[in-house]
Protein backbone atom coordinates (compact mmCIF):
# COMPACT_ATOMS: atom_id res chain seq x y z
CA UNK A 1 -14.76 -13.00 13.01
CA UNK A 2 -17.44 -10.02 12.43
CA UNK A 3 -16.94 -6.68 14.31
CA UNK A 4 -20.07 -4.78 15.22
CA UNK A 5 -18.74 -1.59 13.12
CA UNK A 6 -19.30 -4.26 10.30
CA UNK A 7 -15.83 -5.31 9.94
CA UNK A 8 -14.37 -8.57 9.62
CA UNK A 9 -11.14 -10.39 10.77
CA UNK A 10 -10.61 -12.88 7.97
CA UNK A 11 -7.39 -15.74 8.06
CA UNK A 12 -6.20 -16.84 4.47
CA UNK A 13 -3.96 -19.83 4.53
CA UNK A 14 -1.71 -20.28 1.95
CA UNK A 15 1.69 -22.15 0.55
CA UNK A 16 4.85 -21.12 -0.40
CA UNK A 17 6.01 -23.92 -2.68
CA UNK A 18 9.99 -24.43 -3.39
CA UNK A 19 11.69 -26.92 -5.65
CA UNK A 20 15.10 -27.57 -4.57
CA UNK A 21 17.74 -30.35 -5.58
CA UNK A 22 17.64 -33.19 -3.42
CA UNK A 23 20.55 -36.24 -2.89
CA UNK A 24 19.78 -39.41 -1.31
CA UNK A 25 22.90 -40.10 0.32
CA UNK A 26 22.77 -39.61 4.36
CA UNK A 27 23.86 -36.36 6.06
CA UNK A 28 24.36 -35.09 2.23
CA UNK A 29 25.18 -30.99 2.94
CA UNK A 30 23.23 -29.89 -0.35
CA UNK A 31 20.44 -31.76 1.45
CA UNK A 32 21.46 -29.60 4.31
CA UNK A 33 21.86 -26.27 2.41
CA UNK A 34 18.46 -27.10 0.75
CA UNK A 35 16.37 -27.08 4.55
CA UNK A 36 18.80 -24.34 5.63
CA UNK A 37 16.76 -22.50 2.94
CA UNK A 38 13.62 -23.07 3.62
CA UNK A 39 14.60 -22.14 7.03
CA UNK A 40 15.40 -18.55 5.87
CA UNK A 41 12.57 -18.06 4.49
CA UNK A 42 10.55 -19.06 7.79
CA UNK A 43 12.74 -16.73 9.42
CA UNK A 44 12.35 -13.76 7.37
CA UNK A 45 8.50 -14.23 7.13
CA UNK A 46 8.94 -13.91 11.36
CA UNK A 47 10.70 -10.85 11.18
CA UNK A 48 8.91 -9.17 8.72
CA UNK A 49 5.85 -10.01 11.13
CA UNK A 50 7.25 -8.73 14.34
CA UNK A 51 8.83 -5.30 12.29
CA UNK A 52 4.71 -5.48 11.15
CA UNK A 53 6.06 -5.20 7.32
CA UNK A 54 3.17 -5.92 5.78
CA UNK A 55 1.71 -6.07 2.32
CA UNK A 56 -0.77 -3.38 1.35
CA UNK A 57 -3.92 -4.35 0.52
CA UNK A 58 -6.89 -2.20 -1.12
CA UNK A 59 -9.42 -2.35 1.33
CA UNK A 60 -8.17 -2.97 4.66
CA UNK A 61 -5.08 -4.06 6.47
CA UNK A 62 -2.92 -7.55 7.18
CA UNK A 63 -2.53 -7.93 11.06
CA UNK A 64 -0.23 -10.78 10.84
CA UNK A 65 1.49 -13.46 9.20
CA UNK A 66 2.75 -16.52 10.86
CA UNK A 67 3.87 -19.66 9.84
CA UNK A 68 2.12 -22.61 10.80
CA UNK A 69 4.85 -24.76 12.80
CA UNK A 70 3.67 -28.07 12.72
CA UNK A 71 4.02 -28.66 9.14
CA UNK A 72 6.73 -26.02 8.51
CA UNK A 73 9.41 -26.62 5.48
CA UNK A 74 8.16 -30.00 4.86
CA UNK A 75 8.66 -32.60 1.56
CA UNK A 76 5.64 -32.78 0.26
CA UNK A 77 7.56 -34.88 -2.82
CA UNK A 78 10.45 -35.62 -4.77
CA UNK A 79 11.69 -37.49 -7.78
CA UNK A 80 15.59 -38.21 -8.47
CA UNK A 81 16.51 -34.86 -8.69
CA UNK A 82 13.89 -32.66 -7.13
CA UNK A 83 12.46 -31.99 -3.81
CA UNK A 84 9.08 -29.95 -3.20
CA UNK A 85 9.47 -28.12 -0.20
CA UNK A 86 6.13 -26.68 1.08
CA UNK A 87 6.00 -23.62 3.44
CA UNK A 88 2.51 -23.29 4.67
CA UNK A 89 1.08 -19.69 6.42
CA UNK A 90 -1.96 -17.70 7.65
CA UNK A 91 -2.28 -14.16 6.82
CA UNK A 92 -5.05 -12.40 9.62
CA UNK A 93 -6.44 -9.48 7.54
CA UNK A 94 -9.04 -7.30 8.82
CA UNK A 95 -11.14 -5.98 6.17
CA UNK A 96 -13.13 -3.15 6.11
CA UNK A 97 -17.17 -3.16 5.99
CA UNK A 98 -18.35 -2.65 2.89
C-alpha cells in the first residue's frame, strides 16, 4: 500500500520451520509435547505483538506480526523419526520513502 508522503506499507510472509520427534502410536504425549511447542511459540509471537516488541529495522518500522491461523503449527512432513512443523506469519512493515 503507497502513502502519499511516499511511504509504503509492505507485508512479508514468512515460515518458522521446526523439526521435532514424532511417534506414531495414538494419543502418544511426546506427540503431544511436540504441538504443545509449536503452540508456544504461536503464543509468544501474539504477545510480543500486542506488547508491540518489535524487531528494529534500518529504514522504517514493523507494525505487526501475526500468525496466519488457518495453517498454523502444521506437518508439512515427516519420516520415522522426524516431524516438520511449519509456523507460517506476516510481518506489516511500513517503510520509509526513499
Amino acid at each position: 500500500q503507497d502513502y502519499i508522503d511516499g511511504r509504503q506499507l509492505v507485508r512479508y510472509s514468512f515460515d518458522l520451520i521446526r523439526y521435532l520427534p514424532v511417534a506414531f502410536q495414538a494419543n502418544d504425549p511426546g506427540n503431544v509435547e511436540m504441538m504443545e511447542d509449536v503452540e508456544r511459540i504461536i503464543e509468544w509471537v501474539r504477545r510480543q505483538n500486542d506488547a508491540g516488541n518489535f524487531p528494529v529495522f534500518p529504514s522504517g518500522s514493523v507494525e505487526s506480526i501475526s500468525v496466519v491461523e488457518e495453517n498454523a503449527g502444521f506437518v508439512a512432513a515427516q519420516d520415522e523419526e522426524i516431524a516438520k512443523y511449519m509456523i507460517p506469519f506476516a510481518m506489516d512493515y511500513l517503510k520509509e520513502k526513499g
